[in-house]
C-alpha atoms as a PDB file:
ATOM      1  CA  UNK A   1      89.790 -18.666   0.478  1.00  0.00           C
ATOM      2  CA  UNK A   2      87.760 -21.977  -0.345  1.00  0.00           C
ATOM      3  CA  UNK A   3      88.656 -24.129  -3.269  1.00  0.00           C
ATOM      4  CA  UNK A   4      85.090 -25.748  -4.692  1.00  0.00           C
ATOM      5  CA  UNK A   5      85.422 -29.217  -6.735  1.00  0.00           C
ATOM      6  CA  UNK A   6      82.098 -28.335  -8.601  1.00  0.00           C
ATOM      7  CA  UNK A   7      79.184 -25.870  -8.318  1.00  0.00           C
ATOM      8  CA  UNK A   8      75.862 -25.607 -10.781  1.00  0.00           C
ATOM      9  CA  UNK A   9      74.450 -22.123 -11.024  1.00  0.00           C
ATOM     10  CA  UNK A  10      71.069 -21.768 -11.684  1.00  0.00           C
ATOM     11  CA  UNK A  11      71.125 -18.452 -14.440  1.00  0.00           C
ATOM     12  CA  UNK A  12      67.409 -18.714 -14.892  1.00  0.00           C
ATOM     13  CA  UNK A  13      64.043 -20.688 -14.045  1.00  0.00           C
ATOM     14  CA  UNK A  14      62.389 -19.421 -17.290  1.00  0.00           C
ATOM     15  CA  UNK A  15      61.776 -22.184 -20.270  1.00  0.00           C
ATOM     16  CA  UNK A  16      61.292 -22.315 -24.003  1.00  0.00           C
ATOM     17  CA  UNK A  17      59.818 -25.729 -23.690  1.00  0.00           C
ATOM     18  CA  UNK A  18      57.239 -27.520 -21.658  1.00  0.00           C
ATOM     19  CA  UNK A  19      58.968 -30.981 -21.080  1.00  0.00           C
ATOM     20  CA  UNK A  20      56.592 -33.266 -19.211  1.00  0.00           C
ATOM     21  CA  UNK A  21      59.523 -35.495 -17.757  1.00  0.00           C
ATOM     22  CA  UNK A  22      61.213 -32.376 -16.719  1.00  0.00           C
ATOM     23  CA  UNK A  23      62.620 -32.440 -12.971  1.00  0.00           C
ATOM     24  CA  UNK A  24      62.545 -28.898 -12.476  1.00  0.00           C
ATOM     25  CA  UNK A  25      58.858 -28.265 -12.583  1.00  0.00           C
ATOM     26  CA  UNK A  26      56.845 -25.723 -14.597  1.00  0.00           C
ATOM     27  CA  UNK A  27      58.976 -22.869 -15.745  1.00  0.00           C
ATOM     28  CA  UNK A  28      58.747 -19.037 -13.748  1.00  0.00           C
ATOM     29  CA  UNK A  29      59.519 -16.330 -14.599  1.00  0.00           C
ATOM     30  CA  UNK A  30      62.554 -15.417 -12.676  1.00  0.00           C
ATOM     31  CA  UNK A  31      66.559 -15.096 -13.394  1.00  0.00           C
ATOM     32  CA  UNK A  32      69.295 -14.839 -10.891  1.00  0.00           C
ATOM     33  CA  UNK A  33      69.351 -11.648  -8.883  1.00  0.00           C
ATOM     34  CA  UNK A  34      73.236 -10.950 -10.153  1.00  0.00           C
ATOM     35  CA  UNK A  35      73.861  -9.611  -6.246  1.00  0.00           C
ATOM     36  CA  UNK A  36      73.518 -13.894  -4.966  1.00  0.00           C
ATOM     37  CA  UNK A  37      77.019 -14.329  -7.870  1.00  0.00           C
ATOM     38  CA  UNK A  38      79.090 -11.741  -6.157  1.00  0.00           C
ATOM     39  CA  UNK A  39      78.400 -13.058  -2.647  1.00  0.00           C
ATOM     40  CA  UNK A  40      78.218 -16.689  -3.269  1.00  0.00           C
ATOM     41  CA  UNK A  41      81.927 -15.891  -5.101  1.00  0.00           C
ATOM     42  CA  UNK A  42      83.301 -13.980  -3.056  1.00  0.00           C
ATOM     43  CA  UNK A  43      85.768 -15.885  -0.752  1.00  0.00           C
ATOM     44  CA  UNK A  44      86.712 -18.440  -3.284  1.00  0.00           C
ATOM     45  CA  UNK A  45      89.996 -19.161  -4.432  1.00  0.00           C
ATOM     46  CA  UNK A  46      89.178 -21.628  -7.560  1.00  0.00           C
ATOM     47  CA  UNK A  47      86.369 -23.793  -9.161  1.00  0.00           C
ATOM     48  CA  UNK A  48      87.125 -27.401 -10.773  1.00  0.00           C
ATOM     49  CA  UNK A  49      84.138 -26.842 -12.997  1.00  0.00           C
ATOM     50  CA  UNK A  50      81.044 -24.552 -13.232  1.00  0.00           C
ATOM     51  CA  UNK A  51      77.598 -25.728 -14.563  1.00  0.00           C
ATOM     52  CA  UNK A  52      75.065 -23.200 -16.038  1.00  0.00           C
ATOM     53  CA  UNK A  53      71.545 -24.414 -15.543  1.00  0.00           C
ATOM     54  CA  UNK A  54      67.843 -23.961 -15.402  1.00  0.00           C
ATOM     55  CA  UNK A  55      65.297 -23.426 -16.965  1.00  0.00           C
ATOM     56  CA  UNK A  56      67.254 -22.473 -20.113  1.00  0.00           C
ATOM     57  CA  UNK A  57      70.483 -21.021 -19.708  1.00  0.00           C
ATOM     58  CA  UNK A  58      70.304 -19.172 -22.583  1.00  0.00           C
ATOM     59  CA  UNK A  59      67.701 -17.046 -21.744  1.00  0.00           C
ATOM     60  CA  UNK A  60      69.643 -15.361 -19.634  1.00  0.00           C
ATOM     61  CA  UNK A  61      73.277 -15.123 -21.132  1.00  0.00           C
ATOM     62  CA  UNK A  62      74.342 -11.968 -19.531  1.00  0.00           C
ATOM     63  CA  UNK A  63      74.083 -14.203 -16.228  1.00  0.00           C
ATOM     64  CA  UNK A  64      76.777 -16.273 -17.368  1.00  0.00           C
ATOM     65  CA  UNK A  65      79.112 -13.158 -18.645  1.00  0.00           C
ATOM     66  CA  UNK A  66      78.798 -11.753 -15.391  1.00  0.00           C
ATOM     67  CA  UNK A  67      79.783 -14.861 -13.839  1.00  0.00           C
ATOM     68  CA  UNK A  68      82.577 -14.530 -16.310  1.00  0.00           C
ATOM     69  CA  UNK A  69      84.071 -11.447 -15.734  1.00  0.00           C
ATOM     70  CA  UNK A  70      83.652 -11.664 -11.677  1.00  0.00           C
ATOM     71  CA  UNK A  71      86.085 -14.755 -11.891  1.00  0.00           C
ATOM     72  CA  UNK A  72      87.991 -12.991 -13.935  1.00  0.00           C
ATOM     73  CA  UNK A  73      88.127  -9.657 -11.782  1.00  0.00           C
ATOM     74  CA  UNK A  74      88.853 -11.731  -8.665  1.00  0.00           C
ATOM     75  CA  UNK A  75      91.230 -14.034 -10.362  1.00  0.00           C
ATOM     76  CA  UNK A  76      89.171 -17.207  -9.671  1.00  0.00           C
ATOM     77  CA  UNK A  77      90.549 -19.908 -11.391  1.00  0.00           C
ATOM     78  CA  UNK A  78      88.325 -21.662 -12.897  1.00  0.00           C
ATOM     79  CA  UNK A  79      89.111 -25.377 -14.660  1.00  0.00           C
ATOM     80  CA  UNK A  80      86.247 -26.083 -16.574  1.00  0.00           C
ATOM     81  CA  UNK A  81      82.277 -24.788 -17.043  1.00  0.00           C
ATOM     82  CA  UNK A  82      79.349 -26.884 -18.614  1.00  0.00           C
ATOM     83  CA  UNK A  83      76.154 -25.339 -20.346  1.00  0.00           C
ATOM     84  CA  UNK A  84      72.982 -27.002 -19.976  1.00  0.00           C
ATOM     85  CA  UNK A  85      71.298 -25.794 -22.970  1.00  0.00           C
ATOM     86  CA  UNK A  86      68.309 -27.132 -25.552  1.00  0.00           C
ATOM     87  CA  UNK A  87      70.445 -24.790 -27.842  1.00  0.00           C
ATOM     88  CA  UNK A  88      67.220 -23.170 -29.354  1.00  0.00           C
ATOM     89  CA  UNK A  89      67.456 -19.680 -28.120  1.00  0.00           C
ATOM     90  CA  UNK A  90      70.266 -17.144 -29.193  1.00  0.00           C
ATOM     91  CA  UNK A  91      72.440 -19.189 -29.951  1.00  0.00           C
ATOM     92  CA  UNK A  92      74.889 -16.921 -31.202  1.00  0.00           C
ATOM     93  CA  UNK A  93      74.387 -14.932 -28.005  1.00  0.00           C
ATOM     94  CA  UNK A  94      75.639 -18.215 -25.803  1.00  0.00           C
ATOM     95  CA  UNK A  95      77.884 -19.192 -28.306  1.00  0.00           C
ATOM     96  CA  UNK A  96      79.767 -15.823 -27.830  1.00  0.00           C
ATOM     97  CA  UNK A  97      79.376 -16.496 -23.943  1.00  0.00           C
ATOM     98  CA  UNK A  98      80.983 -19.939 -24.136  1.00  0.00           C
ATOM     99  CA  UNK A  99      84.013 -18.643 -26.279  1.00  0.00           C
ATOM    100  CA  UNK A 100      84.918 -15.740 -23.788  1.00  0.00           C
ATOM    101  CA  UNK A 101      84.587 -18.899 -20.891  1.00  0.00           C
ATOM    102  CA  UNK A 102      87.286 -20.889 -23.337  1.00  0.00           C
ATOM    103  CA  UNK A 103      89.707 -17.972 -24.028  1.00  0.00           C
ATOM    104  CA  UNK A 104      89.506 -17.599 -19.639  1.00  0.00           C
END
């Protein structure tokens, strides 16, 4: 079982903004095919700290749940998790998301 310091997760490459300075490019219309979670998880042990990126993370929430509940099906231990978030789309949605990643 591997032990990973840090890992970012890309949830999403969609955008509610049109940043010119931004480093990821012009937004698309894509999320994470949930199948490329399971396998990238699946012989790991425990994660210092997981990052939620994009686009805009919160355009695809249920992204980050499932993350959540296949750490917490395969008992990965998990020591920390960072949202990188404009906050300006359902925010109670991610909100709800980031309190279930506390409680774990």
């Amino acid at each position: 079982m591997k032990r990973l310091d840090n890992i970012a997760i890309e949830v999403t490459r969609k955008c509610n903004m049109g940043c010119e300075h931004c480093l990821r490019g012009n937004a698309q219309n894509m999320d994470i095919d949930f199948g490329y979670i399971d396998s990238f998880l699946n012989d790991v042990s425990s994660i210092g700290t997981i990052t939620f990126s994009g686009g805009e993370p919160a355009l695809n929430v249920e992204a980050i749940e499932k993350t959540l509940e296949y750490c917490n099906e395969h008992e990965i231990e998990v020591g920390g998790f960072y949202i990188v978030t404009n906050g300006k789309e359902n925010v109670l949605e991610l909100s709800m998301a980031a309190l279930k990643w506390y409680a774990y």
